[in-house]
PDB file of N, CA and C in Angstrom:
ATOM      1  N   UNK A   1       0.826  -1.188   0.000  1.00  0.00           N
ATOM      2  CA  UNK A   1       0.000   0.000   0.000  1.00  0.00           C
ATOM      3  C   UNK A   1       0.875   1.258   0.000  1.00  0.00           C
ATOM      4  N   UNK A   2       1.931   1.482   0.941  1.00  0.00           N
ATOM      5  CA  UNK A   2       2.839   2.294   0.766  1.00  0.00           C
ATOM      6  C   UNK A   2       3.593   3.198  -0.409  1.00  0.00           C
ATOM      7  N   UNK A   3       3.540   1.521  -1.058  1.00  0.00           N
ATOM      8  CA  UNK A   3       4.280   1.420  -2.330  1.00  0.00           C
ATOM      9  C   UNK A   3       3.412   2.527  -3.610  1.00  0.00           C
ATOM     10  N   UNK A   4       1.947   1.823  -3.210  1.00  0.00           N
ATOM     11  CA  UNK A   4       1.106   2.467  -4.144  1.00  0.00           C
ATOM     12  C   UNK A   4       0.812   3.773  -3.722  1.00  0.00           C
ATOM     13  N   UNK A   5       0.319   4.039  -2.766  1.00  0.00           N
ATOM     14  CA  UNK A   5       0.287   5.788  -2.163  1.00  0.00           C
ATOM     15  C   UNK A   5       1.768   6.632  -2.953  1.00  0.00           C
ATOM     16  N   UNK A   6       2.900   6.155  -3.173  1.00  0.00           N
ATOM     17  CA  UNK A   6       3.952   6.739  -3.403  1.00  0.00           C
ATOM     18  C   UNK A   6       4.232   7.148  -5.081  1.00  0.00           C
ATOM     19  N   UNK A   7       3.670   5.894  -5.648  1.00  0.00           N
ATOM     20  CA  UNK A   7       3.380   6.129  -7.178  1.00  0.00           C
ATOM     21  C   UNK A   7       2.203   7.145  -7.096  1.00  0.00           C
ATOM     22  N   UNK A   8       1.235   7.130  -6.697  1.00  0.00           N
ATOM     23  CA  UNK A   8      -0.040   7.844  -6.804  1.00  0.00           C
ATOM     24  C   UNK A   8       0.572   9.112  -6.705  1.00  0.00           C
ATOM     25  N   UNK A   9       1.462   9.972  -5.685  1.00  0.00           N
ATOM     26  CA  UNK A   9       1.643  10.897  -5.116  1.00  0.00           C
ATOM     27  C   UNK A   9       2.177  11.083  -6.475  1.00  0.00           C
ATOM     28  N   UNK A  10       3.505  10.583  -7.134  1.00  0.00           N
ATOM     29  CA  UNK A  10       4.459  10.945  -7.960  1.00  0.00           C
ATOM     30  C   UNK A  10       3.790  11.205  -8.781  1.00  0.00           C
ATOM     31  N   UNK A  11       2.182  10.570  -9.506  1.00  0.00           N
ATOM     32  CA  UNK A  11       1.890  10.564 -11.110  1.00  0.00           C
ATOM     33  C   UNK A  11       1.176  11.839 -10.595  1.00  0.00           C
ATOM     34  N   UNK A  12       0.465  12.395  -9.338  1.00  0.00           N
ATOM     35  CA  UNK A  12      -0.370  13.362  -9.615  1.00  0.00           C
ATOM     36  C   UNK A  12       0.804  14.776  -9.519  1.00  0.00           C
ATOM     37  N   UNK A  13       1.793  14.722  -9.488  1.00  0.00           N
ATOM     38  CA  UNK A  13       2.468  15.651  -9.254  1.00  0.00           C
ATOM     39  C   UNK A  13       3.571  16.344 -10.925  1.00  0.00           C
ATOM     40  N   UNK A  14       3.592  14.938 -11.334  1.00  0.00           N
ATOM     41  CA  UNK A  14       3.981  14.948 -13.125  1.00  0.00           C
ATOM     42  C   UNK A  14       2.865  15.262 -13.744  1.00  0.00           C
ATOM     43  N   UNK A  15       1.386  15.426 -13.194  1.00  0.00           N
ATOM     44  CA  UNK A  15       0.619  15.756 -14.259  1.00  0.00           C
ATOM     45  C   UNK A  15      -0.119  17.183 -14.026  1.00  0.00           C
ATOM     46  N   UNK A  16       0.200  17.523 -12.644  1.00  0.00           N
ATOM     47  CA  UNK A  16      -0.173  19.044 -12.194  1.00  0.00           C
ATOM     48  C   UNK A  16       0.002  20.368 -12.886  1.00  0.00           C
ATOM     49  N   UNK A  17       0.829  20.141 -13.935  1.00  0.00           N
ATOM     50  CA  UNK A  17       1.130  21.283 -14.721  1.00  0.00           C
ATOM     51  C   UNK A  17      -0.032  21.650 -15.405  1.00  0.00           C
ATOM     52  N   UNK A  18      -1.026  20.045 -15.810  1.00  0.00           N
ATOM     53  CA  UNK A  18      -1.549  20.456 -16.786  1.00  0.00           C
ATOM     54  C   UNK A  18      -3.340  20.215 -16.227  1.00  0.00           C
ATOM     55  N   UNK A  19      -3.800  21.055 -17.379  1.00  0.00           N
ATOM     56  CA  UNK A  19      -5.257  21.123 -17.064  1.00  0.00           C
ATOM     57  C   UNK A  19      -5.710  20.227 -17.313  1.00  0.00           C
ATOM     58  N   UNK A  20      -5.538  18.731 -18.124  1.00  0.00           N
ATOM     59  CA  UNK A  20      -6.069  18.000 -18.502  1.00  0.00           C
ATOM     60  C   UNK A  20      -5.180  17.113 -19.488  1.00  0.00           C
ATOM     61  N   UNK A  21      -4.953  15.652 -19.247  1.00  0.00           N
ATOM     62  CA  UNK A  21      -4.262  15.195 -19.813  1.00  0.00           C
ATOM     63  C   UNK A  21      -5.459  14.134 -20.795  1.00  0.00           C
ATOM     64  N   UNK A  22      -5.134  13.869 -22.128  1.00  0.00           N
ATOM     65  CA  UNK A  22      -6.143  12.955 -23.004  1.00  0.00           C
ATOM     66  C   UNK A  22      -5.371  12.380 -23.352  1.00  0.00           C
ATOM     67  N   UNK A  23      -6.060  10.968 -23.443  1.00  0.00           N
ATOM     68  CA  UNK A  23      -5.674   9.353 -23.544  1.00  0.00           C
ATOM     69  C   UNK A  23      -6.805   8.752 -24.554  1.00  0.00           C
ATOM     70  N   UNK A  24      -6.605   7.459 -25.112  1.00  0.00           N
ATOM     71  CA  UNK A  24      -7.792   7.082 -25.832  1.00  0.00           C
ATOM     72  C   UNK A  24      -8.374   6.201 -24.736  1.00  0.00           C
ATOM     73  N   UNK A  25      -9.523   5.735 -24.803  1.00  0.00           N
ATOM     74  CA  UNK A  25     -10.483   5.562 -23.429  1.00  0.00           C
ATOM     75  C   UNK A  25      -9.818   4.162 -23.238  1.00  0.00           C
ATOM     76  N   UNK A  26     -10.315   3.530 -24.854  1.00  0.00           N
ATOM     77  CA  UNK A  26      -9.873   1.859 -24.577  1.00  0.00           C
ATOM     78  C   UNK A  26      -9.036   1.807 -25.646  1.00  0.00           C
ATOM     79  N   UNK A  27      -8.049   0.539 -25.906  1.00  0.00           N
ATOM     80  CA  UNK A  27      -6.823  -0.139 -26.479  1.00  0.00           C
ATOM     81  C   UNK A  27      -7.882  -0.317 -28.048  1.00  0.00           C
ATOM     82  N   UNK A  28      -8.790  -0.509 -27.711  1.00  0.00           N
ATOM     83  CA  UNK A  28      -9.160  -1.159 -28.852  1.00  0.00           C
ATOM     84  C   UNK A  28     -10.496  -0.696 -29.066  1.00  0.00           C
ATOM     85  N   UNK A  29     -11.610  -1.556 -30.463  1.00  0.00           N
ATOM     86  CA  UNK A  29     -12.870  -0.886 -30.323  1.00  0.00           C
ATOM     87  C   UNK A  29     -13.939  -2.016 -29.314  1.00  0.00           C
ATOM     88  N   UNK A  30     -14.493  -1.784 -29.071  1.00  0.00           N
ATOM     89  CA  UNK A  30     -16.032  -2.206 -27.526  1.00  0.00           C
ATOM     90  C   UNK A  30     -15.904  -3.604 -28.398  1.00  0.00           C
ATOM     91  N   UNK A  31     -16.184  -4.515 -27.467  1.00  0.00           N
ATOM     92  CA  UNK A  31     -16.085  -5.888 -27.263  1.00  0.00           C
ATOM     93  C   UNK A  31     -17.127  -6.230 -27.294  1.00  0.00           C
ATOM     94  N   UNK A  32     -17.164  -7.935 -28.053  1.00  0.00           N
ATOM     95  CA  UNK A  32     -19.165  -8.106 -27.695  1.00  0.00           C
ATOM     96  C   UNK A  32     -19.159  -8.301 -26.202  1.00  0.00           C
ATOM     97  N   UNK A  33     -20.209  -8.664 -25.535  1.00  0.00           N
ATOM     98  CA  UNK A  33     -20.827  -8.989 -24.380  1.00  0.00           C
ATOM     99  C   UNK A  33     -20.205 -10.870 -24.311  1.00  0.00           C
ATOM    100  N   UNK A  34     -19.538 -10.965 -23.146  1.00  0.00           N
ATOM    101  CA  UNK A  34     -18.771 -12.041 -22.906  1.00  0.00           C
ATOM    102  C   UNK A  34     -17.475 -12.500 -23.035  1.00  0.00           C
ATOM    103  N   UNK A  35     -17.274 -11.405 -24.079  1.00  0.00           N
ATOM    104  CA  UNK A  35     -15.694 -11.728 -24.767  1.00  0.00           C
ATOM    105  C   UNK A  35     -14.569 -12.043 -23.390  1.00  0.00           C
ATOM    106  N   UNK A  36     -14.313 -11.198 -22.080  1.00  0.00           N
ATOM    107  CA  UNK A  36     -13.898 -11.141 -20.891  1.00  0.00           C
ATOM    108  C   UNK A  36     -13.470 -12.961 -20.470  1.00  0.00           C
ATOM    109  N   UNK A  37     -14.855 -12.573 -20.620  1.00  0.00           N
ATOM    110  CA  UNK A  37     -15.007 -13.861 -19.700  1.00  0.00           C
ATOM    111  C   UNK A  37     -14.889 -15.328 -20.606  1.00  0.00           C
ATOM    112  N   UNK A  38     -14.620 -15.337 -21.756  1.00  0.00           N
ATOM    113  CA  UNK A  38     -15.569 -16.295 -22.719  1.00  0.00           C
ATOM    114  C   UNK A  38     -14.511 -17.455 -22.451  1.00  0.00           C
ATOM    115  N   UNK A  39     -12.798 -17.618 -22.291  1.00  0.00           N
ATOM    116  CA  UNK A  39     -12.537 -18.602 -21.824  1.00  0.00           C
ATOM    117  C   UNK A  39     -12.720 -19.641 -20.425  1.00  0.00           C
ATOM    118  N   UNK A  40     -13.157 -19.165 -19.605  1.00  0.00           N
ATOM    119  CA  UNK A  40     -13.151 -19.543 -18.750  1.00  0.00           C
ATOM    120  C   UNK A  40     -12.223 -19.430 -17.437  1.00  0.00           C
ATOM    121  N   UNK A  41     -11.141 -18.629 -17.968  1.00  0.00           N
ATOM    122  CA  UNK A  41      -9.875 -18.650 -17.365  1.00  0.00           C
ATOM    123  C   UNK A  41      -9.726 -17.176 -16.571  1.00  0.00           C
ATOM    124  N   UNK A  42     -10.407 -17.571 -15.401  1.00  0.00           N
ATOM    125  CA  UNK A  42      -9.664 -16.253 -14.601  1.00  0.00           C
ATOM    126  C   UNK A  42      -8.374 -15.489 -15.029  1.00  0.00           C
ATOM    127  N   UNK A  43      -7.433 -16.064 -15.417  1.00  0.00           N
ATOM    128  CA  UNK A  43      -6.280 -15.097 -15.692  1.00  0.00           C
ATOM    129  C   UNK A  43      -6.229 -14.570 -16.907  1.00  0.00           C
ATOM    130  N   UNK A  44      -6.873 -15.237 -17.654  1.00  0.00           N
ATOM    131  CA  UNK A  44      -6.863 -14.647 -19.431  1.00  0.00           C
ATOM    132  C   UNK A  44      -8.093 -13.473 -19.111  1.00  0.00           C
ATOM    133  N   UNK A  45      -9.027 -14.008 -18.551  1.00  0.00           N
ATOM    134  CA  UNK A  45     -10.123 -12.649 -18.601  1.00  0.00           C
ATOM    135  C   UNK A  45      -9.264 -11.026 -17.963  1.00  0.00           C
ATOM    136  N   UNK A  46      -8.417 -11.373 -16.736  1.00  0.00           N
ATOM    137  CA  UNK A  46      -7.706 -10.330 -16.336  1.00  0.00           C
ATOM    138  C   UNK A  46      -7.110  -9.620 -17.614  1.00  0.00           C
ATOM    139  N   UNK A  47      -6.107 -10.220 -18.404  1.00  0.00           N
ATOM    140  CA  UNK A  47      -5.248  -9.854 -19.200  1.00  0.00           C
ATOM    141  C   UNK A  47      -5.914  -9.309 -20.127  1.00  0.00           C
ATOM    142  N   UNK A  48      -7.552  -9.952 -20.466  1.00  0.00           N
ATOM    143  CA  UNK A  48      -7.852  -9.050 -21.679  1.00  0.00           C
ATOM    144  C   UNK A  48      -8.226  -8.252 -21.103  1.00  0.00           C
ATOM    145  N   UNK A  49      -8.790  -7.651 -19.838  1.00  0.00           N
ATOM    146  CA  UNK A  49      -9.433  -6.415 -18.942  1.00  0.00           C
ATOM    147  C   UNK A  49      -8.097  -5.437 -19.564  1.00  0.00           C
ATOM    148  N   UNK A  50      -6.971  -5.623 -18.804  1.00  0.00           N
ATOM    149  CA  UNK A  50      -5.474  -4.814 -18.683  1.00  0.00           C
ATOM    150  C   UNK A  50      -5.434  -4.345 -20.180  1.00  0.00           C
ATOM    151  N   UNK A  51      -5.530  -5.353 -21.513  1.00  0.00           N
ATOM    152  CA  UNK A  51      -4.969  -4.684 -22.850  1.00  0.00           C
ATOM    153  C   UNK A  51      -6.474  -4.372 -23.207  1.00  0.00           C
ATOM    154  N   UNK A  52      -7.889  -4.179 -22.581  1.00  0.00           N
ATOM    155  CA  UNK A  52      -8.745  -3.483 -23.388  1.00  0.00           C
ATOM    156  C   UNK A  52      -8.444  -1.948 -22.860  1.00  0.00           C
ATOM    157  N   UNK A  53      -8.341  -1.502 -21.795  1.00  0.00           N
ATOM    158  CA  UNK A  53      -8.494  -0.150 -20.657  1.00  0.00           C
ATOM    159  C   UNK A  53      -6.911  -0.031 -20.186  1.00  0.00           C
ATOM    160  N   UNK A  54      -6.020   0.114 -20.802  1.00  0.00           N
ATOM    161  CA  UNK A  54      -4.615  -0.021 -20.372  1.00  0.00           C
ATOM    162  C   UNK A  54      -4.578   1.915 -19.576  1.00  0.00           C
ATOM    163  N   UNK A  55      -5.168   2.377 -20.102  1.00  0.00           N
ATOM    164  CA  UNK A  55      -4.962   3.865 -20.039  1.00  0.00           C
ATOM    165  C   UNK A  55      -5.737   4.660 -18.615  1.00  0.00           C
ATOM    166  N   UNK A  56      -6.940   3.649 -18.610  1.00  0.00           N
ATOM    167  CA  UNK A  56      -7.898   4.254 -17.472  1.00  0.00           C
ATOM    168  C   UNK A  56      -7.564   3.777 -15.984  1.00  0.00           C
ATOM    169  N   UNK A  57      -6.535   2.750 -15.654  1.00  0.00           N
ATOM    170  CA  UNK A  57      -6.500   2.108 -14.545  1.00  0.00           C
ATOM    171  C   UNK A  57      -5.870   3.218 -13.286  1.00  0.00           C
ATOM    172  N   UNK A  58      -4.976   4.041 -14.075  1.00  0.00           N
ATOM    173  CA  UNK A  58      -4.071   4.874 -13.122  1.00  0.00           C
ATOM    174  C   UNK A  58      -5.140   5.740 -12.713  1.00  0.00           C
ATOM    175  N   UNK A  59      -5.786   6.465 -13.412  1.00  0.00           N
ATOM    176  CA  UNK A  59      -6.685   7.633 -12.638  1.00  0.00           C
ATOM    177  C   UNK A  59      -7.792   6.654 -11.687  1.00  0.00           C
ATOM    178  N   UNK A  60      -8.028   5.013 -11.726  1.00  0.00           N
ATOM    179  CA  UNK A  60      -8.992   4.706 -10.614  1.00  0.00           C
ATOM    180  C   UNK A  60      -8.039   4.539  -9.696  1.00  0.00           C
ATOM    181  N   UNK A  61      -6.787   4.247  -9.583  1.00  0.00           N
ATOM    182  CA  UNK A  61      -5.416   4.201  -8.171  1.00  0.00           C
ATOM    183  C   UNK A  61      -5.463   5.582  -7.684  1.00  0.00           C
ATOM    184  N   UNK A  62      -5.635   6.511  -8.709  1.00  0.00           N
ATOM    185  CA  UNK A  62      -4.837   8.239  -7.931  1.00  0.00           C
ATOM    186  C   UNK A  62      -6.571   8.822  -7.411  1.00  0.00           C
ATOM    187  N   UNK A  63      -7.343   8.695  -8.107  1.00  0.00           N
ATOM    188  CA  UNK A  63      -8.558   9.215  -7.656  1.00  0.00           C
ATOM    189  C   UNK A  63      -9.026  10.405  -8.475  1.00  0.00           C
ATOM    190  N   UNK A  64      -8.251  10.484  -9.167  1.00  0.00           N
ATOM    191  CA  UNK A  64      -8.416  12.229 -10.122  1.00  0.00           C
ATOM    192  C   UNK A  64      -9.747  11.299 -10.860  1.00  0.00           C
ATOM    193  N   UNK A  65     -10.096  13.032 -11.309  1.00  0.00           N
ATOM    194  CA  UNK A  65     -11.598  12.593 -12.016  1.00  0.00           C
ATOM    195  C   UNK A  65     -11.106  12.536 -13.471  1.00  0.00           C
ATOM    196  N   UNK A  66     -11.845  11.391 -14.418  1.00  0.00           N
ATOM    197  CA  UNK A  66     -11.489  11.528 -15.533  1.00  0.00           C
ATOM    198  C   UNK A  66     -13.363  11.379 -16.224  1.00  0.00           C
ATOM    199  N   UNK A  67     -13.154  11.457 -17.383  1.00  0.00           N
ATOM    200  CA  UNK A  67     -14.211  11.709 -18.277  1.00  0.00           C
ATOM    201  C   UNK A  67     -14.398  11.102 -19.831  1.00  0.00           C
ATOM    202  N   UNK A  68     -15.310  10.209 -19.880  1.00  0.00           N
ATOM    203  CA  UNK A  68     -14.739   9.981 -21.406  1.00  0.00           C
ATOM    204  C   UNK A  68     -15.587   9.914 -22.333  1.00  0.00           C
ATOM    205  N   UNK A  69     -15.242  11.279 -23.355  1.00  0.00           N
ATOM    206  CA  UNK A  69     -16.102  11.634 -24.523  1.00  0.00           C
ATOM    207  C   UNK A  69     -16.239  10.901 -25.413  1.00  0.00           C
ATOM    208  N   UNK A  70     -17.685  10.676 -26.447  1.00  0.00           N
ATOM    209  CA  UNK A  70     -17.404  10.185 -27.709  1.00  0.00           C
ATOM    210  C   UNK A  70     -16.845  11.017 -28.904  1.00  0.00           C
ATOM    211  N   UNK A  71     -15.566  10.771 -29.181  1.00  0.00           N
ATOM    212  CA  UNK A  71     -15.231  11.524 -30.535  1.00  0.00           C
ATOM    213  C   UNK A  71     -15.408  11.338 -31.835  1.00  0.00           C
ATOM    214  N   UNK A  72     -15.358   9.850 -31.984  1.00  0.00           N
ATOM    215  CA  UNK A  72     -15.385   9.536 -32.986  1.00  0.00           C
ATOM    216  C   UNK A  72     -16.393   8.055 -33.089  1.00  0.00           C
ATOM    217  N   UNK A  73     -16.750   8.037 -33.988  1.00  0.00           N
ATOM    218  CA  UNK A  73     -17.504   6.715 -34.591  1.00  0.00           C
ATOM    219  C   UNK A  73     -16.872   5.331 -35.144  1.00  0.00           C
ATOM    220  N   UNK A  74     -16.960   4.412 -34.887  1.00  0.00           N
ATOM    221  CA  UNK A  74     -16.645   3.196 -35.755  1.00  0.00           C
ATOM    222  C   UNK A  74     -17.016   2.765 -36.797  1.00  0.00           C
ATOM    223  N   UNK A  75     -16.810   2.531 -37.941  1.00  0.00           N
ATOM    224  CA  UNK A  75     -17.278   2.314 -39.235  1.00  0.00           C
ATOM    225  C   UNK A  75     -18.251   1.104 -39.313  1.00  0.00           C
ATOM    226  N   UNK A  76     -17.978   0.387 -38.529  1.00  0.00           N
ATOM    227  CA  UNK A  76     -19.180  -1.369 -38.529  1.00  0.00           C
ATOM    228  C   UNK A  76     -20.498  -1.139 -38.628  1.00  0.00           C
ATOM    229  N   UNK A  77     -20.715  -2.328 -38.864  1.00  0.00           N
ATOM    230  CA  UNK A  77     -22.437  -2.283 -37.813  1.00  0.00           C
ATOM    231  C   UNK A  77     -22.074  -3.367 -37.111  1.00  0.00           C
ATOM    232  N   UNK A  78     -22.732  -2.454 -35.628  1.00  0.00           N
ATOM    233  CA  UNK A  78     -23.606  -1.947 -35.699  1.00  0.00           C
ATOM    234  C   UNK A  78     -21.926  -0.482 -35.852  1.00  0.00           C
ATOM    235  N   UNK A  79     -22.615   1.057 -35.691  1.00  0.00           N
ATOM    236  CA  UNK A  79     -21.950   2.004 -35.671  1.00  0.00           C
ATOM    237  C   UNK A  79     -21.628   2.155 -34.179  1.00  0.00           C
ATOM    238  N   UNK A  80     -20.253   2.035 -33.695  1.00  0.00           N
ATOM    239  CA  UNK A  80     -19.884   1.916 -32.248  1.00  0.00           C
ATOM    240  C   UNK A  80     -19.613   3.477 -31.757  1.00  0.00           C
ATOM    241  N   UNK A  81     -19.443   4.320 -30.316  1.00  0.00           N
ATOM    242  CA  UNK A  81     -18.578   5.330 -29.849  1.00  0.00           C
ATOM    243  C   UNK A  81     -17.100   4.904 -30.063  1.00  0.00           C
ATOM    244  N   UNK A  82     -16.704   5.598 -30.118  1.00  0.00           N
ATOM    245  CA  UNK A  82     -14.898   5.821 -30.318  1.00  0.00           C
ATOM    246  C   UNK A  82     -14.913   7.069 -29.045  1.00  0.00           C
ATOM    247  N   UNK A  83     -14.367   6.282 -27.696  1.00  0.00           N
ATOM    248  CA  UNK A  83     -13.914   7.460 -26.720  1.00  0.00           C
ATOM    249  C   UNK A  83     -12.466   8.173 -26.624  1.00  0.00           C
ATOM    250  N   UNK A  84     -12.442   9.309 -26.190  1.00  0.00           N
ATOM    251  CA  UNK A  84     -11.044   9.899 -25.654  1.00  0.00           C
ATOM    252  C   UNK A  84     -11.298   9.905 -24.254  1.00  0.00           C
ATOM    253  N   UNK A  85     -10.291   9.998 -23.022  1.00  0.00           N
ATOM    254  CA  UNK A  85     -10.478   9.948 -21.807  1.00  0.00           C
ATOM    255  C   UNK A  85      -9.800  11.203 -21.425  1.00  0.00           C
ATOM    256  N   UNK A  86     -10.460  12.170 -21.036  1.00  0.00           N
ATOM    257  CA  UNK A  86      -9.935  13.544 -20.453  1.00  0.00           C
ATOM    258  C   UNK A  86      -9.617  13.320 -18.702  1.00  0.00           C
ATOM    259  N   UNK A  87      -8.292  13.249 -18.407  1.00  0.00           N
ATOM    260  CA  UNK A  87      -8.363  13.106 -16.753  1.00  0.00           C
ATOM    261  C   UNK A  87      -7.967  14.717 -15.913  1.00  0.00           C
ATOM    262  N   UNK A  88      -8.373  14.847 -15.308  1.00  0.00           N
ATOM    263  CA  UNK A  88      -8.039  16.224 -13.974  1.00  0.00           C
ATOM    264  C   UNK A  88      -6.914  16.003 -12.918  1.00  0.00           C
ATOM    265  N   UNK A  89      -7.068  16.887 -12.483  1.00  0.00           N
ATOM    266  CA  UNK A  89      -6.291  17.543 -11.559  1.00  0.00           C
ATOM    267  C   UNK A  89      -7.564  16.861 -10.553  1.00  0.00           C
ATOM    268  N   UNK A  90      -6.536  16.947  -9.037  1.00  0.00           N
ATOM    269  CA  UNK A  90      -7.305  15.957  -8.142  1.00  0.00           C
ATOM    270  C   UNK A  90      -8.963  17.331  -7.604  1.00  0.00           C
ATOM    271  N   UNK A  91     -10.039  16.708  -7.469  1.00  0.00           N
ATOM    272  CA  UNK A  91     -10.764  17.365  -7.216  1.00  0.00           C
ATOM    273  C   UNK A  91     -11.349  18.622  -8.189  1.00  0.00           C
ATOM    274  N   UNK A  92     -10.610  18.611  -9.442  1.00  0.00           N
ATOM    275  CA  UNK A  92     -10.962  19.234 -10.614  1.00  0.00           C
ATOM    276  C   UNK A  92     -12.228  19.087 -11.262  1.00  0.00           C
ATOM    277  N   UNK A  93     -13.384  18.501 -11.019  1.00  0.00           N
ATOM    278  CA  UNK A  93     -14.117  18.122 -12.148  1.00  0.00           C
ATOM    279  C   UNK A  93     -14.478  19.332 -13.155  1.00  0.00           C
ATOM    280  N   UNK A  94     -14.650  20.527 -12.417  1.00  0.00           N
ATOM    281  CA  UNK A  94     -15.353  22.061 -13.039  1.00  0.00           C
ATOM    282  C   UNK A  94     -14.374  22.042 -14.262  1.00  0.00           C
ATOM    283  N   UNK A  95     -13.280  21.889 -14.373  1.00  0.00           N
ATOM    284  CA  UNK A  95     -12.577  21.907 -15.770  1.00  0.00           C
ATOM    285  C   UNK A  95     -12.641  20.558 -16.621  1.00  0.00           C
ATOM    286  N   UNK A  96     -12.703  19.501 -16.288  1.00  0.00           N
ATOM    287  CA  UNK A  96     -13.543  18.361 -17.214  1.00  0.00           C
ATOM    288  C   UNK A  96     -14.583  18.353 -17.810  1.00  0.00           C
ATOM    289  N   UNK A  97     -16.003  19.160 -17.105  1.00  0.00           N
ATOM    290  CA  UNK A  97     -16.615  19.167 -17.438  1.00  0.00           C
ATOM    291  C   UNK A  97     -16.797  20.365 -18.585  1.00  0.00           C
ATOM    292  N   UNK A  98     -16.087  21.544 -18.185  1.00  0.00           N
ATOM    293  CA  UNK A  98     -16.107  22.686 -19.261  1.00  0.00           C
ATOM    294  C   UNK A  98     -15.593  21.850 -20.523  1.00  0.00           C
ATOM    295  N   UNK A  99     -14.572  21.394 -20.434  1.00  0.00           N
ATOM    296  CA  UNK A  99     -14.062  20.598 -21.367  1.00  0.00           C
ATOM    297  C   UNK A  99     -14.474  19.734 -22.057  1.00  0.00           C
ATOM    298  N   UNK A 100     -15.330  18.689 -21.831  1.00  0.00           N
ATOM    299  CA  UNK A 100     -16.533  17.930 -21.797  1.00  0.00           C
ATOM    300  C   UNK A 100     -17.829  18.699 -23.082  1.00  0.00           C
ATOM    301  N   UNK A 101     -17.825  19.672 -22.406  1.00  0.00           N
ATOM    302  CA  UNK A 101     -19.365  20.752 -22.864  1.00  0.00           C
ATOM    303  C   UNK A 101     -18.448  21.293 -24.564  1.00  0.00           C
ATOM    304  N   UNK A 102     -17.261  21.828 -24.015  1.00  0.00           N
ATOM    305  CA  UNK A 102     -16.974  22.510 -25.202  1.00  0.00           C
ATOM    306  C   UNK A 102     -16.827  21.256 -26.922  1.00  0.00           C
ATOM    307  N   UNK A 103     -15.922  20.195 -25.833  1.00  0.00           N
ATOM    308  CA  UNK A 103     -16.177  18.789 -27.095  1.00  0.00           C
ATOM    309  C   UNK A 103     -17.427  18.402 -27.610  1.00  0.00           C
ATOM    310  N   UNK A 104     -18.501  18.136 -26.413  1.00  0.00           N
ATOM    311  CA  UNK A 104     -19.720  18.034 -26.961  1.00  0.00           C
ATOM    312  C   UNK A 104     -20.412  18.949 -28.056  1.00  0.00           C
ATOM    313  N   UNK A 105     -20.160  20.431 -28.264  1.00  0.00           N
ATOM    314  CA  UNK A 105     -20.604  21.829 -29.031  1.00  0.00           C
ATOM    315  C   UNK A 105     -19.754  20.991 -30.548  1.00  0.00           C
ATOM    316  N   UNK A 106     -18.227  21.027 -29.994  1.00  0.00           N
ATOM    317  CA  UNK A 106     -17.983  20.902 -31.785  1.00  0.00           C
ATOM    318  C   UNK A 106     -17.790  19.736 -32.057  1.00  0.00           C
ATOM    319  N   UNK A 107     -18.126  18.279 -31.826  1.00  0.00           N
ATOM    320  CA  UNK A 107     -18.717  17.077 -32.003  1.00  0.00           C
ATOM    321  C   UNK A 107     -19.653  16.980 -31.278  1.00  0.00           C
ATOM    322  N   UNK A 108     -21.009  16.787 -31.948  1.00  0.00           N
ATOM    323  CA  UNK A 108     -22.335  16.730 -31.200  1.00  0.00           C
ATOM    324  C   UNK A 108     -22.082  15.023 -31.375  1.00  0.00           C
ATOM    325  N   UNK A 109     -23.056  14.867 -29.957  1.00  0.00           N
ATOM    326  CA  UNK A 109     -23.292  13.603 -29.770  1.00  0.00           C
ATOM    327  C   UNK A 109     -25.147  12.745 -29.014  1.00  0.00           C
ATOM    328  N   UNK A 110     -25.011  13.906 -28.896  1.00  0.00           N
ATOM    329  CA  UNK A 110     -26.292  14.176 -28.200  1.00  0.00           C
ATOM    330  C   UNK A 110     -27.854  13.232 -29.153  1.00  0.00           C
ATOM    331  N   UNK A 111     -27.822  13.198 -30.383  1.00  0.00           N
ATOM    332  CA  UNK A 111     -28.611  12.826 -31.018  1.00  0.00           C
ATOM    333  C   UNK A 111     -28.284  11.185 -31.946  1.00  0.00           C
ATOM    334  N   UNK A 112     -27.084  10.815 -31.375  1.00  0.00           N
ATOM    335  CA  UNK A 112     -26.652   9.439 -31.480  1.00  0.00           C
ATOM    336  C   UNK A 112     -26.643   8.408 -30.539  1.00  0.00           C
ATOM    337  N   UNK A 113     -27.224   7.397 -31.070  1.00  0.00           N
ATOM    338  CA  UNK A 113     -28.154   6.315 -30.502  1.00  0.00           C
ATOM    339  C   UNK A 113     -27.565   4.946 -30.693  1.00  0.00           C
ATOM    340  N   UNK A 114     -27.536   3.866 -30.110  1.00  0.00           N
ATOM    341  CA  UNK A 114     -27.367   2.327 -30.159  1.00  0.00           C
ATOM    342  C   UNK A 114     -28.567   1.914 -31.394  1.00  0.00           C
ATOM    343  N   UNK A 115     -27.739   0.850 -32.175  1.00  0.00           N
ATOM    344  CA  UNK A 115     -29.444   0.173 -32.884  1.00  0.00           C
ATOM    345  C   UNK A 115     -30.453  -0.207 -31.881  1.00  0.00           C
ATOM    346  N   UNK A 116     -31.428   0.174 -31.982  1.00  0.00           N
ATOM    347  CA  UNK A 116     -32.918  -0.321 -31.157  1.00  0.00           C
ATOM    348  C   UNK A 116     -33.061   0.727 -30.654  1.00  0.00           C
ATOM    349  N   UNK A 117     -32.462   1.479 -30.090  1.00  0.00           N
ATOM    350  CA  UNK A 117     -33.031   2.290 -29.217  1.00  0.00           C
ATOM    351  C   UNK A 117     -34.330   2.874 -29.160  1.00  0.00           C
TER     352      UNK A 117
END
């Protein structure tokens, strides 16, 4: 625990300069439903968790707020979100969310839907 409090301290202190650091949300594009789990193998399901979300794990250790927009679309069908992950400064959300609002204005998303919906 030590260990981890000490990394935590270090990453929020390399990233304090900035108002907002962006990452892509996941490694890859959205998975069907089961894929995780579909061998059976506790340790393979871990490993695909780690290489789908490689990017989001540190901000759930440090606690900073992060956020993650749809930017872009996937070409398939069905038509998937494509996220970016905007993370803060600890206790920051008021600038995620400005940030958030202003992405949402010049990529609207608001009127895009799952099939069925």
């Amino acid at each position: 625990m030590s260990q981890l409090q000490m990394l935590t301290r270090q990453w929020i202190t390399r990233t304090a300069g900035y108002d907002a650091v962006l990452t892509p949300t996941l490694a890859s594009p959205p998975v069907p439903v089961g894929w995780f789990g579909e061998t059976g193998d506790p340790a393979e399901d871990f490993v695909r968790q780690e290489r789908f979300t490689p990017f989001t794990a540190i901000y759930n250790v440090t606690g900073q707020p992060a956020v993650s927009v749809p930017m872009h679309w996937s070409g398939g069908d069905p038509t998937l979100p494509i996220g970016v992950m905007l993370a803060g400064r600890p206790a920051d959300e008021a600038t995620l969310i400005s940030l958030s609002a202003q992405l949402e204005d010049a990529v609207p998303w608001v009127d895009r839907h799952p099939p069925g919906w």
